[in-house]
Structures are given as structure tokens and as C-alpha cells.
Protein backbone atom coordinates (compact mmCIF):
# COMPACT_ATOMS: atom_id res chain seq x y z
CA UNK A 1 -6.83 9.96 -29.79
CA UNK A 2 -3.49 11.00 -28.44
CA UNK A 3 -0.44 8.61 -27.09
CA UNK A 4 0.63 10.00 -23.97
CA UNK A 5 2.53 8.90 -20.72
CA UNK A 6 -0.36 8.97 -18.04
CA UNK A 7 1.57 10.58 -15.71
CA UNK A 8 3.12 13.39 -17.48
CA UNK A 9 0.06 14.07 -19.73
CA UNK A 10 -2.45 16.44 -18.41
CA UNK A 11 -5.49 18.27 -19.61
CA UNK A 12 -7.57 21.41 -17.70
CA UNK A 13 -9.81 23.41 -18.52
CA UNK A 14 -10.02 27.41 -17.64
CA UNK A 15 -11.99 29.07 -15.12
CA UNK A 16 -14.09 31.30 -17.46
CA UNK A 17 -14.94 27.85 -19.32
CA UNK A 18 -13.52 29.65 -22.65
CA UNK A 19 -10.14 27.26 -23.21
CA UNK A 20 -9.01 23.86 -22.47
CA UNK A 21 -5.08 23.34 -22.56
CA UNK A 22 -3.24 20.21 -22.08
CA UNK A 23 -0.19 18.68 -23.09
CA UNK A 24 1.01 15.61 -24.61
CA UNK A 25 4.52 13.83 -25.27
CA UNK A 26 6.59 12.31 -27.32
CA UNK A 27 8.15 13.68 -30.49
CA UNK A 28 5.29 16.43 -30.89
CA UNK A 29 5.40 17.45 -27.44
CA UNK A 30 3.64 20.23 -26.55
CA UNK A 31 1.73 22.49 -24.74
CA UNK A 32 -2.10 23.04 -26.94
CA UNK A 33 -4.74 24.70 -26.52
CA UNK A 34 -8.29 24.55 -27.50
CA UNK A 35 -10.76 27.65 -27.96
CA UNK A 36 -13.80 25.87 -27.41
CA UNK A 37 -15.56 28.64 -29.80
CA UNK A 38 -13.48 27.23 -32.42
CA UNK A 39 -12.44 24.38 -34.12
CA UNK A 40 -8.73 24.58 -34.98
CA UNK A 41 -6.16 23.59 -32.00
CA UNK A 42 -3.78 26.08 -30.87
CA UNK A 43 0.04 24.83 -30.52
CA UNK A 44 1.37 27.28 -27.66
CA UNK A 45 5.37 28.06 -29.44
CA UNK A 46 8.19 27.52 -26.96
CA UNK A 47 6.94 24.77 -24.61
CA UNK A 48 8.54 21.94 -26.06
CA UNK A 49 8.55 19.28 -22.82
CA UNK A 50 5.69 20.76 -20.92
CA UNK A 51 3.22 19.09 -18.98
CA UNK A 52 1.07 18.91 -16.73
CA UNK A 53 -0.62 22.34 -17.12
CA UNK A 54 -3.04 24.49 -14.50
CA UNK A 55 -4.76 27.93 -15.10
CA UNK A 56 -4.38 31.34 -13.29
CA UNK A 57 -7.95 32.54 -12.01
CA UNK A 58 -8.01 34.93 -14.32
CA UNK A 59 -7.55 32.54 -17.22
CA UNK A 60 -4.96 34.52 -18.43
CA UNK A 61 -1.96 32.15 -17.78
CA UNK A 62 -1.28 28.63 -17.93
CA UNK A 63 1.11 27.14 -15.86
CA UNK A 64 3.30 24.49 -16.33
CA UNK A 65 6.16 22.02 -15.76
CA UNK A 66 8.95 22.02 -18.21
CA UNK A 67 12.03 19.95 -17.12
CA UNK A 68 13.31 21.14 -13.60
CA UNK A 69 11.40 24.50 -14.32
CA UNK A 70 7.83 25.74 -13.32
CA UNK A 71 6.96 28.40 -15.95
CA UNK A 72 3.85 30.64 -17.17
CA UNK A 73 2.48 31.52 -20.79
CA UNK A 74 0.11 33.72 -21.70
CA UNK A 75 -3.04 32.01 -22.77
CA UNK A 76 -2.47 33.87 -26.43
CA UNK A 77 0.64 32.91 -26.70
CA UNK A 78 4.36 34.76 -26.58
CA UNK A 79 7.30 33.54 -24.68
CA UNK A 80 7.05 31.63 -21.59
CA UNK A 81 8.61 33.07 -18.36
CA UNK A 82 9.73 31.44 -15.63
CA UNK A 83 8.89 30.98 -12.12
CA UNK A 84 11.19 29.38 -10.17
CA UNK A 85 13.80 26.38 -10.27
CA UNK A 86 11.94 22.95 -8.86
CA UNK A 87 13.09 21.25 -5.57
CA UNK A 88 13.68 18.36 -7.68
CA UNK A 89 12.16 17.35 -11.37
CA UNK A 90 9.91 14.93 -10.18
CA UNK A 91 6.57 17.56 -10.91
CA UNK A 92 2.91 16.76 -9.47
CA UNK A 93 0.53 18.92 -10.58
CA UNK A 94 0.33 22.89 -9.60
CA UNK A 95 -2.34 25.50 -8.10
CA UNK A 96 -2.86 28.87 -8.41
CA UNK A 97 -4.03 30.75 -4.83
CA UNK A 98 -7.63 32.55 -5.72
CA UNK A 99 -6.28 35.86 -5.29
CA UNK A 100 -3.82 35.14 -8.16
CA UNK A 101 -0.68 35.93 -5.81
CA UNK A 102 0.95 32.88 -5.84
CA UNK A 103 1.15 29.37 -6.76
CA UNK A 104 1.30 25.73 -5.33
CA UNK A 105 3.17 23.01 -6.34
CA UNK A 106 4.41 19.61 -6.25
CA UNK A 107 7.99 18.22 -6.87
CA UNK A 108 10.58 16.23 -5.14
CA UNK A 109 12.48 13.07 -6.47
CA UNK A 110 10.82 10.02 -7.07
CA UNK A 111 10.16 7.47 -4.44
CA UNK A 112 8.19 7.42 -1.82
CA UNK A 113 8.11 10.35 0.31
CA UNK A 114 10.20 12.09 -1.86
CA UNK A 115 7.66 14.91 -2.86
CA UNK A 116 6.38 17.83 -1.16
CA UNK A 117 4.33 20.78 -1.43
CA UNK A 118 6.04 24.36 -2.37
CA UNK A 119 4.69 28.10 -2.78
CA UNK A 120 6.33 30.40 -5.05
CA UNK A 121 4.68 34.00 -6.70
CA UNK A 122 3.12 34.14 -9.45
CA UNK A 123 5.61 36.90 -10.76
CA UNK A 124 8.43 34.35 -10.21
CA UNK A 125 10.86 33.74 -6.77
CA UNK A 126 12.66 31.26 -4.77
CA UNK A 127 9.81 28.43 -3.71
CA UNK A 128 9.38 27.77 -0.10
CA UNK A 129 8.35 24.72 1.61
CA UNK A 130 4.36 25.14 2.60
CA UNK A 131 3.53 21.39 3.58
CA UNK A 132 6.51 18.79 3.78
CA UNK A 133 6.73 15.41 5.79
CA UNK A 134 6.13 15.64 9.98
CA UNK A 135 7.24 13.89 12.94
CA UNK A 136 4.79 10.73 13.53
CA UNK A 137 5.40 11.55 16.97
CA UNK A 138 4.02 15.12 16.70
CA UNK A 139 1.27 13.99 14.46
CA UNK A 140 0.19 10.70 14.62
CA UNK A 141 -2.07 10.68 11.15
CA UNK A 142 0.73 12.97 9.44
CA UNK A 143 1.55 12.34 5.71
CA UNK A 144 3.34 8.77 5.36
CA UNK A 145 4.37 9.32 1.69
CA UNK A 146 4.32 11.64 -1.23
CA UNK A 147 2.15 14.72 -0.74
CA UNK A 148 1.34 15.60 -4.07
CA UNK A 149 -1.56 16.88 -6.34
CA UNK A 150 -1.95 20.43 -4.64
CA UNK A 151 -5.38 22.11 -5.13
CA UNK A 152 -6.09 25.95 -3.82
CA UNK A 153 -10.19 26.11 -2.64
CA UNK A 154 -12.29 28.79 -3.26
CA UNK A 155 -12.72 30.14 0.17
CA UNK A 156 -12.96 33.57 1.75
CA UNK A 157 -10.45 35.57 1.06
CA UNK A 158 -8.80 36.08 4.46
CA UNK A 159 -8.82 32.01 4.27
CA UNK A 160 -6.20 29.68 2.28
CA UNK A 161 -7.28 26.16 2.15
CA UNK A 162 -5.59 23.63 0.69
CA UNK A 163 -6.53 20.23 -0.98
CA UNK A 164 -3.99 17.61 -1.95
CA UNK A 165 -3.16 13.97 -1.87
CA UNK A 166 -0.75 12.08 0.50
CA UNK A 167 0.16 8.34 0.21
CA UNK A 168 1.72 6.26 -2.33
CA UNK A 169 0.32 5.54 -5.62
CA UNK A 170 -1.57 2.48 -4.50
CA UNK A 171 -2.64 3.91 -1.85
CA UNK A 172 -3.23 7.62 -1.99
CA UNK A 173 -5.90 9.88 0.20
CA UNK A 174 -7.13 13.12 0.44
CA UNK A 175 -6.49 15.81 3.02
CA UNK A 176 -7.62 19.17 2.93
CA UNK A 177 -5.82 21.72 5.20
CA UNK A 178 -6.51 25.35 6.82
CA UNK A 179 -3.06 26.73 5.55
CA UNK A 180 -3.23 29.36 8.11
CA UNK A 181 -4.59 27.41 11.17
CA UNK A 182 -3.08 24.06 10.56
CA UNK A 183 -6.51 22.52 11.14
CA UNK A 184 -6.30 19.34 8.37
CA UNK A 185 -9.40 16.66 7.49
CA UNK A 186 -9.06 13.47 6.05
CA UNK A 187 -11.38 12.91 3.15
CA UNK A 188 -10.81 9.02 2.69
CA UNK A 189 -9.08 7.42 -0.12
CA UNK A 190 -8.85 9.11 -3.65
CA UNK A 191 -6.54 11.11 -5.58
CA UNK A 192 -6.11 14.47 -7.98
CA UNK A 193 -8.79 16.37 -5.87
CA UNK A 194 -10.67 19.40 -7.69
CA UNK A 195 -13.43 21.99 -6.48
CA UNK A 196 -16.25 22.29 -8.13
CA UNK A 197 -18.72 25.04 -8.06
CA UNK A 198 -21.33 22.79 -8.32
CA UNK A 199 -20.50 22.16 -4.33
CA UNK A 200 -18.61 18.44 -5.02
CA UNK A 201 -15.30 17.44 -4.32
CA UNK A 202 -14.02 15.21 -7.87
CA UNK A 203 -11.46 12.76 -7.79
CA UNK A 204 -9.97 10.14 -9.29
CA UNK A 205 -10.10 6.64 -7.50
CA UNK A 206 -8.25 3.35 -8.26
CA UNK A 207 -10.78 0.08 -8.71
CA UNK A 208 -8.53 -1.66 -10.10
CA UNK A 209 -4.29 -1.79 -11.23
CA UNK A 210 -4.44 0.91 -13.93
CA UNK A 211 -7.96 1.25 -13.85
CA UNK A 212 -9.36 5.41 -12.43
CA UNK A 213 -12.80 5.67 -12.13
CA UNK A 214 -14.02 9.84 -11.66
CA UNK A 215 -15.88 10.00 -8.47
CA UNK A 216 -17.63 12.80 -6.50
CA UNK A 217 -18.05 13.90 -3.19
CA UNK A 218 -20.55 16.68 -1.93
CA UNK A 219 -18.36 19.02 0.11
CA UNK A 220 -18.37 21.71 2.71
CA UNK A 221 -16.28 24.76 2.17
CA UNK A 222 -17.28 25.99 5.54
CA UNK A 223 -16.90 22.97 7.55
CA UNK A 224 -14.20 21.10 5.10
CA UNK A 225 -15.72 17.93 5.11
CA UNK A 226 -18.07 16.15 2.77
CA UNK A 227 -21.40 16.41 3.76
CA UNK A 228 -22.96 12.59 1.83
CA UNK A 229 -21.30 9.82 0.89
CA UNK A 230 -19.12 10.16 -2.81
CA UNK A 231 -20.82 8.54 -5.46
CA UNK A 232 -19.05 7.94 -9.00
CA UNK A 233 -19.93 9.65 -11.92
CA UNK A 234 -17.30 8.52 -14.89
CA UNK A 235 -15.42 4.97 -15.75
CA UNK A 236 -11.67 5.78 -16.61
CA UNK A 237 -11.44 9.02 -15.76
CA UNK A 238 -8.98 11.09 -14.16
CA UNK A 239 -7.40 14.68 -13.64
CA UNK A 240 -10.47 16.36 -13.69
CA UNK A 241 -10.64 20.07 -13.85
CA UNK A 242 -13.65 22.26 -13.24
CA UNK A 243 -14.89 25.87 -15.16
CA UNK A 244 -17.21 28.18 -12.92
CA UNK A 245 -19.79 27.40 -15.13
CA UNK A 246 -19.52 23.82 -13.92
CA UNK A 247 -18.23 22.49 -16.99
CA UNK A 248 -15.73 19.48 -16.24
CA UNK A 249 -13.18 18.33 -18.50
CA UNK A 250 -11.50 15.14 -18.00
CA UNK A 251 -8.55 12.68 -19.13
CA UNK A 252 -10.39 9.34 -20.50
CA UNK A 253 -7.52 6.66 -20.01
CA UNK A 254 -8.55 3.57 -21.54
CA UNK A 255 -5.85 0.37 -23.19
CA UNK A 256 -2.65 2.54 -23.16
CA UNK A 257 -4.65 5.68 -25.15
CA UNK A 258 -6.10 8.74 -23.48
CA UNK A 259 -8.80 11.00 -24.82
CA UNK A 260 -9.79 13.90 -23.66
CA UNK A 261 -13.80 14.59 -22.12
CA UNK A 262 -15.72 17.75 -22.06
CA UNK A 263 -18.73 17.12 -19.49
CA UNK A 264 -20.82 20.04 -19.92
CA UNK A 265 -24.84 20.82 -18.62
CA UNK A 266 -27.17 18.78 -20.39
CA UNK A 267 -26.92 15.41 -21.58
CA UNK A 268 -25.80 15.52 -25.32
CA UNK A 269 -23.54 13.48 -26.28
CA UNK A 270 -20.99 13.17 -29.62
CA UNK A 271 -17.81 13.17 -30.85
CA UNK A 272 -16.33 15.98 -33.61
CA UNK A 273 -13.27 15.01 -35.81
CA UNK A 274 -10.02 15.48 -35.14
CA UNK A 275 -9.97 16.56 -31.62
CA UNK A 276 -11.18 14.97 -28.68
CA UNK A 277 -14.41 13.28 -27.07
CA UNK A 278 -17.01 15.70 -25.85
CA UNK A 279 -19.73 15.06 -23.58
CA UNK A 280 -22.09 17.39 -21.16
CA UNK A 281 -23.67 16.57 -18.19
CA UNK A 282 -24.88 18.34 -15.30
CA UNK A 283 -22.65 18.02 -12.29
């Protein structure tokens, strides 16, 4: 088990299913990584204060959040370089486009309202705005709070989608936008969207104060919209992350104490010393 602030915290797992990274806080702060073909963690040197981390498509990189800073490592390690200054420190959550060219992000101040979406390279830059508060009078169901929790889809490659989360904390839904049309859906309540290749939409949704359940919704990538009703899948979960292979990894948060799940493709079930809780199920 591992103390950790819930919302600086954060666990994913990498696209080719190989690594799971994730952060924790306090006086051991860190940025680790698991090799799930081994049994030792990895400490990743030089990221004292990150969080929040997010893989390139490549699994080469893991991004992260480091103070004011968004910033890259090498999955093997060596010194971290950085991609651009934040519009503000308060970080949630980063995407990588699927071409690898450039990456989405989250930051702003806190408060509500305070945080918008930004693009940046992946080689490093000065971060534009890509999706930042709107008139009501323009758009009547525009974002009415934060817009956080930025998620790149797998589309075509002529086509960048976007999924993220507007709303405040109690209160949070998902939108998923045509970055190059405009077009936008409303997915209904729910928070920390993630693709997976399985053809479901996860998220995290709020039963209760402090309380995330892991839910799923079967989604369209042609038409952008869930195609059956969501259905949960997990009690206290949240942030999950997705491997091609479908293998999901999420952040267990239960009395103050998070642990760290590996749902795989059958329906084993145990838990090895020292590190974190696995499981496997079929998505």
C-alpha cells in the first residue's frame, strides 16, 4: 500500500502493456516504474515532485507534471527534459496525440473555471490554448467550469478527437470533441475518461463524497457516442488507463490508502508482496 494525495497521485499503464509507471508523494516522492516481466520496481532518478504521469504511443516516454513544468523521461531512464512552462501549476492529467506529435494538457489555477486545455510538441515549445471557456451566448451547453482530464482517441489519422471532462468536482461530465470540426457530444456525467481497445469508454464516477466507482461505456469512434447504456465494472476505482492488449490498470482508493490494480484477460486473481494488487479480467 502506498500513502498518496488522491489528486496528485497517478498510475498508467503503457500502450505495449510492457510497464506501468505512477507516482506517489510525500518524502519519497517519485516517479516508478514497474516492468511487469519483473519483480523489482524501478525508481526513475531526477523526478523528485512528479505526478500524474501519461505514456507516449510508442511507450518510449512518460510524461509528467513536475511543479509549474510539463516534462518527458525516457522509459529507461536518463535525465528528464522539458516541455514547456504550465499556464498555471494547477496540473490535470496529460495526452499524447496518436501520431506522437504533440501533447495535451491540463493546467490553470485552482478554482472553478480556472483550468483549461493546452497543446504543446512533444519535442518541447510554447503551449497554446486548444479548448478554453466560451461565451454561453455562443454556446449554450459550453463548458461551465474546469475542463480538465484531456484524453487523445484513437481515430483516423487525418482525425483528432478529443475526450475530457468539464464541470466541477461534484459535478463533472464528459465531452468528447472533433478538434478539427468543432463538432462536441456530451457523454453524461463521469470523469477521467480513457479509450479502450476493447471498444468502451472507462471512467470514474462519484456514488458517493469520496467514494469513485470504475464504470464503462460501449463507445463509437465513428459516431462519438456510446452505443448501450454504461454499466460499472470496479468499486473504488479511478484513473484508469488502458494497454492495446486491453489490459487496464487502475488506482484502488479505499480509507485514505490507494493501491494500485492490474485488470488483465482472464479472471485470476492474487496479490504478490511488496508491490501492488493485481487482478485480470476481460474488458
Amino acid at each position: 500500500m502506498v500513502n498518496t494525495d488522491p489528486f496528485s497521485a497517478g498510475v498508467a499503464i503503457s500502450p505495449n502493456g510492457k510497464h506501468v509507471a505512477y507516482t506517489t508523494t510525500g518524502a519519497e516522492g517519485n516517479l516508478w516504474v514497474q516492468d511487469l516481466d519483473q519483480e523489482q520496481l524501478r525508481a526513475i532518478e531526477r523526478t523528485e515532485g512528479a505526478y500524474l504521469p501519461f505514456w507516449s504511443p510508442d511507450s518510449d516516454f512518460i510524461g509528467f507534471a513536475a511543479g509549474s513544468e510539463l516534462q518527458k523521461v525516457p522509459v529507461q531512464g536518463g535525465p528528464p527534459m522539458p516541455l514547456c512552462e504550465m499556464p498555471g501549476t494547477s496540473f490535470r492529467s496529460g495526452s499524447w496525440s496518436p501520431d506522437g506529435g504533440t501533447v495535451a494538457f491540463s493546467s490553470g489555477t485552482a478554482g472553478v473555471g480556472n483550468r483549461m486545455i493546452y497543446e504543446v510538441s512533444a519535442q518541447g515549445g510554447v503551449p497554446s490554448l486548444l479548448i478554453g471557456p466560451e461565451d454561453p451566448k455562443e454556446s449554450p451547453k459550453g463548458p461551465t467550469g474546469s475542463i480538465s482530464r484531456p484524453h487523445f482517441l484513437p481515430t483516423e489519422a487525418d482525425r483528432r478527437v478529443l475526450v475530457f471532462t468539464f464541470g466541477t468536482l461534484s459535478t463533472p461530465e464528459m465531452v468528447v470533441q472533433d478538434l478539427e470540426t468543432g463538432t462536441r457530444q456530451f457523454l453524461g456525467p463521469g470523469n477521467h475518461p480513457f479509450y479502450s481497445p476493447s471498444g468502451h469508454l472507462l471512467y470514474q464516477y462519484q456514488s458517493e463524497l469520496n467514494v469513485y466507482d470504475l464504470w464503462v461505456l460501449p463507445f463509437s469512434l465513428e459516431t462519438l457516442q456510446g452505443m448501450e447504456e454504461a454499466f460499472p465494472i470496479a468499486q473504488n476505482g479511478r484513473q484508469p488507463t488502458v494497454a492495446a492488449d486491453n489490459t487496464l490498470v487502475l488506482d484502488s482508493y479505499v480509507s485514505a490508502q490507494e493501491q494500485l490494480i492490474w485488470v488483465g484477460r482472464d479472471l485470476a486473481r492474487w496479490w504478490p508482496d511488496g508491490g501492488f494488487g493485481v487482478a485480470r479480467r476481460k474488458l
